[in-house]
Protein backbone atom coordinates (compact mmCIF):
# COMPACT_ATOMS: atom_id res chain seq x y z
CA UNK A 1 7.52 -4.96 22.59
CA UNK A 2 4.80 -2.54 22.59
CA UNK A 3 0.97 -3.70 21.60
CA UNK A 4 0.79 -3.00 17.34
CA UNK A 5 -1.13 -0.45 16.36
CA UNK A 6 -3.09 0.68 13.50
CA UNK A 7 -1.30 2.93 10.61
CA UNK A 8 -1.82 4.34 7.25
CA UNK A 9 2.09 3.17 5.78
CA UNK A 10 3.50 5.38 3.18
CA UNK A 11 6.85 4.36 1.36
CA UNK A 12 8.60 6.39 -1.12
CA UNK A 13 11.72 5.01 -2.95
CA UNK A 14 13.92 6.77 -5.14
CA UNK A 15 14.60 4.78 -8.43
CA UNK A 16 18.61 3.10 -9.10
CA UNK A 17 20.15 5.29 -5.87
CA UNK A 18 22.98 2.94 -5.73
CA UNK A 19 23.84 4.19 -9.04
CA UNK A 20 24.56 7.65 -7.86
CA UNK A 21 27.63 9.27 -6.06
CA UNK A 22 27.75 10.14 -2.52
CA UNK A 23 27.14 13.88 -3.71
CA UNK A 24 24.36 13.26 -5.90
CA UNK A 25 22.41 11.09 -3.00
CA UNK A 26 23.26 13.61 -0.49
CA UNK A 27 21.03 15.67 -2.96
CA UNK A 28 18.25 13.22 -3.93
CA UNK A 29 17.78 12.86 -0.65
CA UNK A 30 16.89 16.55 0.35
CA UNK A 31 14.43 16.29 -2.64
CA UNK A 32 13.20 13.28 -1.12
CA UNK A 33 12.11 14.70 1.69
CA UNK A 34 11.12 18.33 0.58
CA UNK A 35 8.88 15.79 -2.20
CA UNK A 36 7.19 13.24 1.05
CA UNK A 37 7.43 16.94 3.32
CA UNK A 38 5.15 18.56 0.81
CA UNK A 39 2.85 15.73 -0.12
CA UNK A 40 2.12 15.28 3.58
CA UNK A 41 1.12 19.21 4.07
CA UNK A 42 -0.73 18.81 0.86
CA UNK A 43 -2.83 16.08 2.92
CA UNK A 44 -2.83 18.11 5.84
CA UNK A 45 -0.78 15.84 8.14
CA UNK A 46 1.06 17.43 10.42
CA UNK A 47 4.67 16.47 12.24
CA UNK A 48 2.67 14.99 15.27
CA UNK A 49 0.44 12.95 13.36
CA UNK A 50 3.21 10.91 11.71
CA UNK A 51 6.31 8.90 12.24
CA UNK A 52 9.06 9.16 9.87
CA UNK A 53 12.50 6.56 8.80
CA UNK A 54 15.15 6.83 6.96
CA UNK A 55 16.89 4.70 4.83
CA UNK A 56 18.69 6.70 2.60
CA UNK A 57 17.44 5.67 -1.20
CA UNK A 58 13.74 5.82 0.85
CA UNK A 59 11.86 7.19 3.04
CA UNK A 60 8.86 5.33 5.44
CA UNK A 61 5.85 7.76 7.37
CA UNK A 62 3.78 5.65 9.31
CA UNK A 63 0.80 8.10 10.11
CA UNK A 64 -1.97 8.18 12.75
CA UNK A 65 -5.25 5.58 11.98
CA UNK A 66 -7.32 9.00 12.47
CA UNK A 67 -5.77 11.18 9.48
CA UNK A 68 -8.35 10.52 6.42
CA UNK A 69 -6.56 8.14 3.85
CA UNK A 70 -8.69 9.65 0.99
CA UNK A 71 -7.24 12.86 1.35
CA UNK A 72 -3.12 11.22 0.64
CA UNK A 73 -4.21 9.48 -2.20
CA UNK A 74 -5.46 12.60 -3.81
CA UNK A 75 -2.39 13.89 -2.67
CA UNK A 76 -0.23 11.04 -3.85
CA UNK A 77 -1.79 11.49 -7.24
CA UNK A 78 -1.58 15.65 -8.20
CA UNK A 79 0.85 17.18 -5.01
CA UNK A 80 3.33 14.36 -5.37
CA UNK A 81 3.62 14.62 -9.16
CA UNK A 82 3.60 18.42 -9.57
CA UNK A 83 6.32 18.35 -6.46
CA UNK A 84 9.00 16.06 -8.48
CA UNK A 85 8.11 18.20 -11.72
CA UNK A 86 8.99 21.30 -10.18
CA UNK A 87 12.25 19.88 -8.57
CA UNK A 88 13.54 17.88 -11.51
CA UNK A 89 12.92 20.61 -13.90
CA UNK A 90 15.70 22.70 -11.83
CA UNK A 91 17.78 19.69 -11.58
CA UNK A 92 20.52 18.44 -14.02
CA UNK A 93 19.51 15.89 -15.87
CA UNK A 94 21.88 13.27 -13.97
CA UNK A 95 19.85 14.80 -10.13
CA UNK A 96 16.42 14.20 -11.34
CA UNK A 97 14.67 11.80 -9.64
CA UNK A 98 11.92 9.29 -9.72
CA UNK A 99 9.71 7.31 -7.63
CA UNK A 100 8.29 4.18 -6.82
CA UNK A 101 5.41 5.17 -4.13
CA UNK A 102 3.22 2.51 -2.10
CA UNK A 103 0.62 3.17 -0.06
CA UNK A 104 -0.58 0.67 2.52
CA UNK A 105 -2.44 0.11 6.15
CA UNK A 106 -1.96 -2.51 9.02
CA UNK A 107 -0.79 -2.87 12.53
CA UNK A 108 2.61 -1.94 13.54
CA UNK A 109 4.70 -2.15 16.87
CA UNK A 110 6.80 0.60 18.02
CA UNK A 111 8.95 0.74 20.62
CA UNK A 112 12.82 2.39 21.80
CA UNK A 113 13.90 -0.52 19.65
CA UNK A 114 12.40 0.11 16.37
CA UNK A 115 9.48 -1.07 14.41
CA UNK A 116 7.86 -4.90 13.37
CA UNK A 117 4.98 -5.69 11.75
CA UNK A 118 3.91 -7.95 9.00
CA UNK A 119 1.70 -5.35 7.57
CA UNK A 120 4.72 -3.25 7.30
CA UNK A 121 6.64 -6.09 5.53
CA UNK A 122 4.03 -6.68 2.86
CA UNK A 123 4.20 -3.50 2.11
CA UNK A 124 7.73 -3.07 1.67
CA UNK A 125 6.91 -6.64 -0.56
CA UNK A 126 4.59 -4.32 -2.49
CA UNK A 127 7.54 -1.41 -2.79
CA UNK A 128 10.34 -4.10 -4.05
CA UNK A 129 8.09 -5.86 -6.57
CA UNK A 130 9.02 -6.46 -10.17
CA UNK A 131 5.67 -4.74 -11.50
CA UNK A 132 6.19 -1.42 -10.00
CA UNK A 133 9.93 -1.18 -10.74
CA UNK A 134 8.52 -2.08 -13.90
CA UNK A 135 6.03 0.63 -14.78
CA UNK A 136 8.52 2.72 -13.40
CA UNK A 137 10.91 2.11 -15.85
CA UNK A 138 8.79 2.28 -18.28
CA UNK A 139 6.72 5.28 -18.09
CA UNK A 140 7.00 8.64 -19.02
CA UNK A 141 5.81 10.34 -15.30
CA UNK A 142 8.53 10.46 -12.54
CA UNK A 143 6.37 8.71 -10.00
CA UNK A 144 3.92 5.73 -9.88
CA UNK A 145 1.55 4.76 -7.48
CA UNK A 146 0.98 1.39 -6.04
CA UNK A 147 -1.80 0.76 -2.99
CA UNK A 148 -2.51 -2.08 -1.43
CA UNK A 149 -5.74 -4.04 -1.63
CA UNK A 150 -6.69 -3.32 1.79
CA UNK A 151 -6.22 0.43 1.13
CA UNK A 152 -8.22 -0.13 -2.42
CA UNK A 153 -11.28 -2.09 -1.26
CA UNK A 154 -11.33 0.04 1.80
CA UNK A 155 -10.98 3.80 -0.08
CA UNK A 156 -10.23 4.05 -3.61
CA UNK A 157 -12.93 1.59 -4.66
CA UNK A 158 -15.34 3.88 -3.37
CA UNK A 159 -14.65 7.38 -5.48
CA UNK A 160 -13.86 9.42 -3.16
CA UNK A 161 -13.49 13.22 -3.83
CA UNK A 162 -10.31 13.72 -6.58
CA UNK A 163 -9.86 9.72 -6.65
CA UNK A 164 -11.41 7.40 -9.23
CA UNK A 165 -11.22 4.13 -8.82
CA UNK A 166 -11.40 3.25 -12.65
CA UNK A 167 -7.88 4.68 -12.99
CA UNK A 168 -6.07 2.12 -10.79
CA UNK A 169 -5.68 -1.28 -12.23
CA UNK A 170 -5.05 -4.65 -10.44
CA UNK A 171 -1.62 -6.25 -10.21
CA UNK A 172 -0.72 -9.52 -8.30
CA UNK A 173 2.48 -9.96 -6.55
CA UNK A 174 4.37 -13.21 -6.05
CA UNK A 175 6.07 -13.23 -2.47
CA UNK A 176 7.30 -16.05 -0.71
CA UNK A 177 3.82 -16.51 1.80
CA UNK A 178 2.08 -16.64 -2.02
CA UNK A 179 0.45 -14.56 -4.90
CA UNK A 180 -0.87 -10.83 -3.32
CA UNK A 181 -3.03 -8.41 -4.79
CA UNK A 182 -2.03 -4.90 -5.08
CA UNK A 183 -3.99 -2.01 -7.37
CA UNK A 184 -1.44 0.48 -9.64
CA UNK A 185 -2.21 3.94 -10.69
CA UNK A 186 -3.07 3.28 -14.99
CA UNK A 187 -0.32 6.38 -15.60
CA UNK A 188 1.69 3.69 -14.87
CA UNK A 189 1.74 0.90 -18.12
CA UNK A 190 0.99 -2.78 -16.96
CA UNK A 191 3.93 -4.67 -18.81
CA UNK A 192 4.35 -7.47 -16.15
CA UNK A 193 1.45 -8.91 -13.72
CA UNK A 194 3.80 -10.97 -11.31
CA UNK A 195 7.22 -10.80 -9.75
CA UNK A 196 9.74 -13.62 -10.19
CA UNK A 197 9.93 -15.09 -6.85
CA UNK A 198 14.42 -14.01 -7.03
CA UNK A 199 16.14 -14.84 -3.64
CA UNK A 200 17.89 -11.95 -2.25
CA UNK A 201 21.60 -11.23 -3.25
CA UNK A 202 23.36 -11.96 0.48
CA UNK A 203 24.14 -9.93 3.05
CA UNK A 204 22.12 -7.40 1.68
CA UNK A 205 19.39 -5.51 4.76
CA UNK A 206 16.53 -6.50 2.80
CA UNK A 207 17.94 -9.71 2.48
CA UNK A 208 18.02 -10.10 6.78
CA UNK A 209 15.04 -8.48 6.95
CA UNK A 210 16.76 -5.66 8.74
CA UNK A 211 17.74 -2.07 8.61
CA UNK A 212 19.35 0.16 10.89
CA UNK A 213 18.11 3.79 10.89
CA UNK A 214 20.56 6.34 11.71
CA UNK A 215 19.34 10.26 13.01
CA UNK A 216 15.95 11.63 14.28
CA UNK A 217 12.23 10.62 14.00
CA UNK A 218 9.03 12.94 14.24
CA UNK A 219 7.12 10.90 16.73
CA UNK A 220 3.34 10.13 16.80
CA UNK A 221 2.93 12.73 20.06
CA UNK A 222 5.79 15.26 18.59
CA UNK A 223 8.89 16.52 19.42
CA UNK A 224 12.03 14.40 17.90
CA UNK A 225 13.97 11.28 19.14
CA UNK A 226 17.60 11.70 18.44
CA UNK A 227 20.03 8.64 17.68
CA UNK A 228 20.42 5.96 16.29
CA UNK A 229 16.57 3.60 15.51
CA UNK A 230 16.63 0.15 15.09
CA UNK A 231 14.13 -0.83 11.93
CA UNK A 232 13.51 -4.49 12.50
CA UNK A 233 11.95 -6.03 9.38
CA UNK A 234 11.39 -10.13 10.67
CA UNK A 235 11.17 -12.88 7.95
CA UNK A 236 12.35 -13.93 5.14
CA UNK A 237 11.66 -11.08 1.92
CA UNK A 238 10.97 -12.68 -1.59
């Protein structure tokens, strides 16, 4: 295994896909990725910076330590939202779609073989807890923001340019290692603090703590690796 470096991780997950038809996903995910596509020009992070997955109701970028994390979150918080407005106001009513967004930093490993880190679990933790399907679910805005504390206390905390801290509010996660902190955006109402600590249903991916990735990747130097990517998420998910 390569040596794990450091990465910005940005997850974007498209709210009840198993719900939909093989047509309408086909579609949501096009939006998807015209929606993370966008966001990520809005930040000014090019192909070569970033490294993209797929796993169809989602889609992971890890991008280069060196690409200002400030300037996403802005873009997280005005591109992202105008982005799904615009495509879900074209959309039939049963096409639009909504997101649960997480934004998060650590060390990751990857190789031929796919990618492993712990920092990338937690934040996939972060992406399947109870508080942001929540506020989700119960707000009015097609997206909401969660970041992690690391990417809080390390940016948003500090009011950066077209980011105020007062607007994010703290949430704590339950996961199996223990209770985690996490910040969501306030657009997003705070109905739950904590996620039951549910085992997963079986023989589910996030249940093994794998996923295989069919297709192509941007790579961190460009250019596109073609096949099929091996996304190894170790231990146990809560």
């Amino acid at each position: 295994m390569t040596e794990a470096l450091h990465r910005t991780i940005l997850l974007f997950d498209i709210e009840k896909f198993g719900t939909r038809d093989d047509v309408e996903q086909a579609f949501l995910r096009r939006l998807l990725y015209d929606v993370a596509d966008g966001t990520l020009r809005a930040a000014h992070i090019n192909e070569t910076s970033r490294l993209r997955a797929d796993r169809g109701d989602s889609v992971v970028e890890l991008i280069d330590a060196t690409v200002p994390v400030s300037t996403l979150v802005k873009a997280l918080l005005t591109e992202t939202p105008m982005l799904l407005h615009a495509k879900n106001r074209l959309s039939a009513a049963s096409n639009r779609m909504r997101l649960r967004v997480v934004l998060a930093a650590g060390y990751v490993a990857v190789d031929e073989k796919g990618w492993i880190g712990s920092d990338l679990n937690h934040a996939f933790r972060l992406l399947d807890a109870e508080p942001l399907r929540e506020a989700l679910r119960n707000s009015a805005d097609n997206s909401v923001l969660c970041v992690s504390d690391t990417v809080y206390q390390g940016v948003v905390r500090h009011g950066h340019h077209g980011v105020r801290s007062e607007e994010f509010r703290q949430i704590t996660v339950q996961a199996k290692e223990g209770p985690t902190i996490a910040w969501l955006h306030k657009t997003a109402p705070l109905l739950s603090l904590s996620t039951p600590d549910t085992p997963p249903s079986a023989g589910s991916d996030r249940a093994s703590g794998g996923t295989h990735i069919m297709g192509s990747q941007y790579g961190i130097a460009g250019g596109e690796v073609n096949g099929d990517v091996s996304f190894d998420l170790r231990g146990e998910r809560p």
